[in-house]
N, C-alpha and C. Protein backbone atom coordinates (compact mmCIF):
# COMPACT_ATOMS: atom_id res chain seq x y z
N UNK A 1 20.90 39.34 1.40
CA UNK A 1 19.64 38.65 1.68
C UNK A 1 19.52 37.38 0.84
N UNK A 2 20.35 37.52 -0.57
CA UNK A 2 20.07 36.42 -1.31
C UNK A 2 20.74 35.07 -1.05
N UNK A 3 21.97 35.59 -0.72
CA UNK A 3 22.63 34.65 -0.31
C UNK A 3 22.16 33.91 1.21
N UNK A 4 21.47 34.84 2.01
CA UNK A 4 21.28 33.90 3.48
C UNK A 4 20.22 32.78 3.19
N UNK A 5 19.44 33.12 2.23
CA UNK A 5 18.12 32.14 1.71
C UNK A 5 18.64 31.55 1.04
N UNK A 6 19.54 31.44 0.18
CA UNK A 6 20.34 30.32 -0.80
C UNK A 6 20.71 29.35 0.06
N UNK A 7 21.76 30.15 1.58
CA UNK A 7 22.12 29.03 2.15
C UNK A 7 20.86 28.15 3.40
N UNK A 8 19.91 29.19 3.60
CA UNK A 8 18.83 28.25 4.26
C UNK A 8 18.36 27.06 3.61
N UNK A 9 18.26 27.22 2.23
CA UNK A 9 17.59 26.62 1.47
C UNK A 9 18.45 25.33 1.24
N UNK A 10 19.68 25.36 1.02
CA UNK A 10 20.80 24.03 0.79
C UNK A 10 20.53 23.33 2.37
N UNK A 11 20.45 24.48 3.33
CA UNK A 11 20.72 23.28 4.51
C UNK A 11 19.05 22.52 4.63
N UNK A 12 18.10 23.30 4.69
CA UNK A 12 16.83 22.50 4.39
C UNK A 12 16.89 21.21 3.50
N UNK A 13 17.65 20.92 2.47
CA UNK A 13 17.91 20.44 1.35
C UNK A 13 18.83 19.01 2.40
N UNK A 14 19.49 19.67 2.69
CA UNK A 14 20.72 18.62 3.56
C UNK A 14 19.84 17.68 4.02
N UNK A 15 18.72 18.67 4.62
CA UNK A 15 18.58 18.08 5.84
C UNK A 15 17.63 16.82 5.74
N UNK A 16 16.44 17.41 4.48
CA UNK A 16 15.60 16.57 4.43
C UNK A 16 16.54 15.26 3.30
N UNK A 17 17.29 15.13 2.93
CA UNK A 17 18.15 13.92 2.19
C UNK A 17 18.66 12.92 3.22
N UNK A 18 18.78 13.79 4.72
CA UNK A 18 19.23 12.88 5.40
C UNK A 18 18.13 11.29 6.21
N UNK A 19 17.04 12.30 6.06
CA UNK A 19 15.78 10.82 6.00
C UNK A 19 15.42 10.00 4.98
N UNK A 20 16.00 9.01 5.27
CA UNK A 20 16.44 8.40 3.79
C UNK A 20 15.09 7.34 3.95
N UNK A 21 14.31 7.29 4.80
CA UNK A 21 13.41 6.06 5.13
C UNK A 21 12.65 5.98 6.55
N UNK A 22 11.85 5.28 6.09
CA UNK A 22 11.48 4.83 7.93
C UNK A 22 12.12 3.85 8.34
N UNK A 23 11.51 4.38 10.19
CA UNK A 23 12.38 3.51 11.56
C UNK A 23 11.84 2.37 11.43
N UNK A 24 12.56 1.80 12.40
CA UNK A 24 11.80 0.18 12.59
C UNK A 24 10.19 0.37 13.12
N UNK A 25 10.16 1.41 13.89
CA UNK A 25 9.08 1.21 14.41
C UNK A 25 8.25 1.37 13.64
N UNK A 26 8.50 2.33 12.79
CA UNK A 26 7.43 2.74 11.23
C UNK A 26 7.06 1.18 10.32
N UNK A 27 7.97 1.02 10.15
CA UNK A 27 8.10 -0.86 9.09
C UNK A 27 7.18 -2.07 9.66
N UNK A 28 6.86 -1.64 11.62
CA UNK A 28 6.43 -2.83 12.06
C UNK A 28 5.08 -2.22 11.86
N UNK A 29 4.57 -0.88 11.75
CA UNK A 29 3.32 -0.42 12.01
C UNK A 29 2.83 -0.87 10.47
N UNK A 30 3.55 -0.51 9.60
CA UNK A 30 3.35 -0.84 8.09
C UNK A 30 2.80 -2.09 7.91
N UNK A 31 3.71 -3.01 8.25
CA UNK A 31 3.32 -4.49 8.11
C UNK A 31 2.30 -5.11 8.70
N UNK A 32 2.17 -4.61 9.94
CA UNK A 32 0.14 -4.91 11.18
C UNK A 32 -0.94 -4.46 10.25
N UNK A 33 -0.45 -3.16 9.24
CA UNK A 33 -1.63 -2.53 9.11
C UNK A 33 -1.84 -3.79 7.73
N UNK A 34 -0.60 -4.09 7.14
CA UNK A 34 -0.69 -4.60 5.73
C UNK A 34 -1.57 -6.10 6.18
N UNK A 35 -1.03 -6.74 7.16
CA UNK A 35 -1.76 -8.04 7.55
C UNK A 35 -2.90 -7.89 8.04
N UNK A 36 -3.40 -7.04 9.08
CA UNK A 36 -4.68 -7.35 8.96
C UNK A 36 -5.73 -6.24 7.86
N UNK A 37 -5.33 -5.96 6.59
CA UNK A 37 -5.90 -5.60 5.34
C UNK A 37 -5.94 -6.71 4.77
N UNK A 38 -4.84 -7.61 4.60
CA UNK A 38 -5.07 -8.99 4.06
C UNK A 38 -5.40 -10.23 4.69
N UNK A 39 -5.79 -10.13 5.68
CA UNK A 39 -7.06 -11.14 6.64
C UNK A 39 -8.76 -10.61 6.31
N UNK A 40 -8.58 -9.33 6.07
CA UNK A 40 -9.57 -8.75 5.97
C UNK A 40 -10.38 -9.35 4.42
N UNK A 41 -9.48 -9.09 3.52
CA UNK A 41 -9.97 -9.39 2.18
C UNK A 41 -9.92 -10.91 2.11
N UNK A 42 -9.26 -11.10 2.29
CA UNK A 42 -9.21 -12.83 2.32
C UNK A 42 -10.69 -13.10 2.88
N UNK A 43 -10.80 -12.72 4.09
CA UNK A 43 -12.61 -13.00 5.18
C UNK A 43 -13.70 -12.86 3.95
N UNK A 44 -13.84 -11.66 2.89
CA UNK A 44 -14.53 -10.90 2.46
C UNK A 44 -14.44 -12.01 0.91
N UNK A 45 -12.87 -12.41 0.11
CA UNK A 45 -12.97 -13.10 -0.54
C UNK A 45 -13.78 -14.37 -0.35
N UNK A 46 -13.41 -15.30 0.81
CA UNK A 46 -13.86 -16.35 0.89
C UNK A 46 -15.25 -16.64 1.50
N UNK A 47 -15.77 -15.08 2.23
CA UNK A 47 -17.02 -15.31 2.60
C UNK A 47 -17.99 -16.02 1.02
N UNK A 48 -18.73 -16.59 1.50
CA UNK A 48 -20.24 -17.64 0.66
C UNK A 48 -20.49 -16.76 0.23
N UNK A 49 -21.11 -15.75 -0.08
CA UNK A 49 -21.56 -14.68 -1.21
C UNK A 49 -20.68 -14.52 -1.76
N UNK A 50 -19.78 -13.88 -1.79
CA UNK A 50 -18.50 -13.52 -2.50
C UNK A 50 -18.20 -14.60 -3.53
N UNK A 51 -18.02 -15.69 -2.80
CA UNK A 51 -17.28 -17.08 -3.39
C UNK A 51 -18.01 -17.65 -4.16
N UNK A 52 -19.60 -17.67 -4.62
CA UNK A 52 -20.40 -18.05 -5.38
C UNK A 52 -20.47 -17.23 -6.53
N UNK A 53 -20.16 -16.31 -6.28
CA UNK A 53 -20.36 -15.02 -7.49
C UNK A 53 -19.18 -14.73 -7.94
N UNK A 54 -17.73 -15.44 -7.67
CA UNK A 54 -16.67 -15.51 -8.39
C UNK A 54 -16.69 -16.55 -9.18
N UNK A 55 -17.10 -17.78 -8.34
CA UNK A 55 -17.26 -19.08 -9.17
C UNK A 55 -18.09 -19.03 -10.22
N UNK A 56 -19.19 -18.24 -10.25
CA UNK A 56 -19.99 -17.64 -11.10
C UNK A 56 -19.61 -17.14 -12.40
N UNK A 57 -18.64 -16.22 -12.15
CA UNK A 57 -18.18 -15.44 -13.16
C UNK A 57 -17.12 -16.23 -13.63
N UNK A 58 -15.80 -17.52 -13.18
CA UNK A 58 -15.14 -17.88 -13.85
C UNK A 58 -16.08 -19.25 -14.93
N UNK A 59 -17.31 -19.53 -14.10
CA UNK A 59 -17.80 -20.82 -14.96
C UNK A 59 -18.37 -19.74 -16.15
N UNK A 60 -18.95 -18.95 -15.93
CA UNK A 60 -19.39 -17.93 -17.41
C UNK A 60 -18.18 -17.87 -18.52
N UNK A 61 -17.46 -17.62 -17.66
CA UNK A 61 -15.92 -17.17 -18.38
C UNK A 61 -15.48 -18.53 -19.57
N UNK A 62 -15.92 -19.58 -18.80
CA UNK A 62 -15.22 -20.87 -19.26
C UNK A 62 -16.48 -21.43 -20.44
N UNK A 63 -17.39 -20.96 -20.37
CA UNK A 63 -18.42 -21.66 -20.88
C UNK A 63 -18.56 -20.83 -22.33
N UNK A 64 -17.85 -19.45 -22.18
CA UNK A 64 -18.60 -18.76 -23.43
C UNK A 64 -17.86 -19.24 -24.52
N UNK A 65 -19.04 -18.74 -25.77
CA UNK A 65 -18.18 -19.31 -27.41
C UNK A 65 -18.14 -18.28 -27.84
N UNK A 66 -16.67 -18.78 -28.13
CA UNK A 66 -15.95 -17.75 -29.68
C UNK A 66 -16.53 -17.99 -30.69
């Protein structure tokens, strides 16, 4: 018995080593999802609220004394 689960267990082992990565089709889904996440933040960075209240915080940044 020990041995038939030893060897289930190596070929499970085989088997999952042999997916070494994703398909193409996986890489193109990756990359749609990655671009429009970064259209998204970009919209959200550069929206007028956003962009006043960064500029905000770097002129604070620049203004304070040591």
């Amino acid at each position: 018995m020990r041995q038939k689960a030893g060897l289930v267990w190596r070929r499970l082992r085989e088997r999952c080593r042999e997916d070494a990565g994703m398909v193409t089709s996986e890489y193109a889904m990756g990359i749609i999802a990655a671009v429009g996440f970064a259209l998204l933040l970009y919209e959200v960075v550069t929206s007028g609220q956003v962009k006043e209240e960064l500029q905000g915080i770097v002129k604070r940044a620049l203004s304070a004394h040591t």
